[in-house]
Protein backbone atom coordinates (compact mmCIF):
# COMPACT_ATOMS: atom_id res chain seq x y z
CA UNK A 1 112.14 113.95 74.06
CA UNK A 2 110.96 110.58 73.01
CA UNK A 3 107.63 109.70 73.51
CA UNK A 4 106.93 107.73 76.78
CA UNK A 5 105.94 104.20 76.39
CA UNK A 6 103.37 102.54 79.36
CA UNK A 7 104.07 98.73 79.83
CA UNK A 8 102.03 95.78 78.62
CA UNK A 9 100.05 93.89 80.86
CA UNK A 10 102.32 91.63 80.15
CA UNK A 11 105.42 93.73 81.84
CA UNK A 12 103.71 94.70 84.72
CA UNK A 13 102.41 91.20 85.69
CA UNK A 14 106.13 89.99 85.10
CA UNK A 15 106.97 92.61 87.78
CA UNK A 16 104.39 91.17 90.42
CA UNK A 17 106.91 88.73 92.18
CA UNK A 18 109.65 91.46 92.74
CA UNK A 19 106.65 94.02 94.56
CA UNK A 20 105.58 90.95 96.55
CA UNK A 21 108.88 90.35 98.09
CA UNK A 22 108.72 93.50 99.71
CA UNK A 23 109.82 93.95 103.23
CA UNK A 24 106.74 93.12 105.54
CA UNK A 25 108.11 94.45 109.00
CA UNK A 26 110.81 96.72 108.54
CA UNK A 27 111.99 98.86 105.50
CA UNK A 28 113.05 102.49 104.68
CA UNK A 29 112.11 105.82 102.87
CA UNK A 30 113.83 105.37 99.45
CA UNK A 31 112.29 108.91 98.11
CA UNK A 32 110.24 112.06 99.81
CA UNK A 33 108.67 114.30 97.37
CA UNK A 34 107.43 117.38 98.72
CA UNK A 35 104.13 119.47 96.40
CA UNK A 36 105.17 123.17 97.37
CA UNK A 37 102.24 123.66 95.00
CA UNK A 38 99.97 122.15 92.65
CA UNK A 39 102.07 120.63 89.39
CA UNK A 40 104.93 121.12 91.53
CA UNK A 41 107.45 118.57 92.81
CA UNK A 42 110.28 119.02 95.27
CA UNK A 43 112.60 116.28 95.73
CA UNK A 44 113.75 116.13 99.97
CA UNK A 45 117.19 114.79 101.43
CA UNK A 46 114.90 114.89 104.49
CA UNK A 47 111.52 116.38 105.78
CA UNK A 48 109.79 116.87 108.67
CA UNK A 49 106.21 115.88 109.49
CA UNK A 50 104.17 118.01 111.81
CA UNK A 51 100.39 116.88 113.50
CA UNK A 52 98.68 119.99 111.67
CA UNK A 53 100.75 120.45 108.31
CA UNK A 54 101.88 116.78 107.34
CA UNK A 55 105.37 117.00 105.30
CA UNK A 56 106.28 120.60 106.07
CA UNK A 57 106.04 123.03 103.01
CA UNK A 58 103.66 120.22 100.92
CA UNK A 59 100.54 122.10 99.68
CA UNK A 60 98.55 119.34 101.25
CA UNK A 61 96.23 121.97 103.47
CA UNK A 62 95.98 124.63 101.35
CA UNK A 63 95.38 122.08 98.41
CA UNK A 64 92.18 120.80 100.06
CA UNK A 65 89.48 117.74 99.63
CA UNK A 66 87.03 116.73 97.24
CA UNK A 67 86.34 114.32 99.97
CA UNK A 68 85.52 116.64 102.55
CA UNK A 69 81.94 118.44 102.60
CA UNK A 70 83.40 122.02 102.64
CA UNK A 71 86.47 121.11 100.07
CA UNK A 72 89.30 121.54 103.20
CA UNK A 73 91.62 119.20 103.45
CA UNK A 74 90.92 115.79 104.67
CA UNK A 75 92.73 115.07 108.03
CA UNK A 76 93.05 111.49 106.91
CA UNK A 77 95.23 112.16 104.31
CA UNK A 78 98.23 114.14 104.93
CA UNK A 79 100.88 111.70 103.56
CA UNK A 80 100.52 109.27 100.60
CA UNK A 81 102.68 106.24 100.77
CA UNK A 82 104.01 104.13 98.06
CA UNK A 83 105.70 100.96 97.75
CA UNK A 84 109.39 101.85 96.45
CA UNK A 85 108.77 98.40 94.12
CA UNK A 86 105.41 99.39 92.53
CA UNK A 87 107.10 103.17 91.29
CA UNK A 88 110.00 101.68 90.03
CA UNK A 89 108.06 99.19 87.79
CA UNK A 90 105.42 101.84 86.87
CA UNK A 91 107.51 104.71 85.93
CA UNK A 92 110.79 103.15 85.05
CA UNK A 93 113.22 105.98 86.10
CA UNK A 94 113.56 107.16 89.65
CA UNK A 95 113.37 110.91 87.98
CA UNK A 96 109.99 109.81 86.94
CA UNK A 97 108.72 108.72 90.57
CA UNK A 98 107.21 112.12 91.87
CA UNK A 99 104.88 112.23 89.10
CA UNK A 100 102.70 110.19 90.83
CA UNK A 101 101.85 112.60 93.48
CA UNK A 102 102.79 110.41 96.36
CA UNK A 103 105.41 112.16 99.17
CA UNK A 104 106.90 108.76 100.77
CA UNK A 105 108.04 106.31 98.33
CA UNK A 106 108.98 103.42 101.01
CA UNK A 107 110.91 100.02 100.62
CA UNK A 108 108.00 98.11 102.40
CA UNK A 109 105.09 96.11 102.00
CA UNK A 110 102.14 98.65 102.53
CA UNK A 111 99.49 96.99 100.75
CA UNK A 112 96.25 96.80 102.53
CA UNK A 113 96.88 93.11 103.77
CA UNK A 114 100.42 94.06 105.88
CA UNK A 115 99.66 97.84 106.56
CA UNK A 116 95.69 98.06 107.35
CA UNK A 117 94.36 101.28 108.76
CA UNK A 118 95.23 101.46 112.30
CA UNK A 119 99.08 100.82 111.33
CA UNK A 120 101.72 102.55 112.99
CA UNK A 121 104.84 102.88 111.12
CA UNK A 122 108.06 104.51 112.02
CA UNK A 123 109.36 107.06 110.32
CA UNK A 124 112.93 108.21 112.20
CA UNK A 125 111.22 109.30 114.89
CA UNK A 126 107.74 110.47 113.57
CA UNK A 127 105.41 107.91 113.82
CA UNK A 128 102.73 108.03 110.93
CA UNK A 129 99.24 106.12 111.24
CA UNK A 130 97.87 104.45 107.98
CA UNK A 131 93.97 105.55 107.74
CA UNK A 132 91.25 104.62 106.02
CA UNK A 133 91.75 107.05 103.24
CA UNK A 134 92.81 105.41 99.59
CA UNK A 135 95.05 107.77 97.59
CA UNK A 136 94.10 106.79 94.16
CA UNK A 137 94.29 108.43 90.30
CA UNK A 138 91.10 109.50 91.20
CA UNK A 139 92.69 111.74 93.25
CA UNK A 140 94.55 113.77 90.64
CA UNK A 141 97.72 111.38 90.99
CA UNK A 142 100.11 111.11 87.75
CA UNK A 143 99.73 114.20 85.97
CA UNK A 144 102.71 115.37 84.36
């Protein structure tokens, strides 16, 4: 396999405009990538969401925290969300998109600015809250 080429600042920045456009009000789930367990990726038709285990079969409990005192798993951070727009620039190839370790890839603004914390966003007919928690590469996102 070739070697995998990251884009330029230049090619991301030209991709800025596109990720901007987003939806801001209404959009849909273009991926769900389940994490049956760690390195693992599981690409869903559908899923289902429960209150205790977040995307059913997802290692996300059993996984745990640095961010909690006792290493469990945060209850603030049972889902991560993506834009659809950001992935697609970043990794190119929609095979490439659960790499980044995110289970809802979704066609919709969800920056900071149009989804803060407190956001309630509907999911068929689960209803998700966005909290305070930022899923970032600190997090042990985009290992391959």
């Amino acid at each position: 396999m070739a070697e995998e080429k990251h884009l330029t600042m230049s090619e991301l920045e030209a991709g800025l405009d596109a990720i901007r456009q987003a939806p801001k009000n209404e959009g849909f789930i273009a991926l769900i990538v389940r994490r049956p367990q760690i390195d693992a990726r599981e690409v869903l038709e559908e899923g289902e969401l429960d209150l205790v285990e977040g995307l059913v079969g997802d290692n996300w409990r059993v996984r745990g925290s640095s961010r909690t005192s006792d290493g469990s798993a945060h209850p603030g951070m049972q889902l991560n969300i993506m834009n659809a727009r950001v992935i697609a620039l970043v990794a190119r190839e929609k095979s490439r998109w659960p790499l980044a370790g995110d289970q809802l890839f979704i066609e919709m603004d969800v920056s900071s600015e149009n989804a803060p914390p407190g956001t309630r966003l509907a999911l068929g007919s689960a209803v998700i809250e966005v909290t305070d928690q930022p899923h970032t590469v600190r997090d042990g996102a985009l290992k391959e």
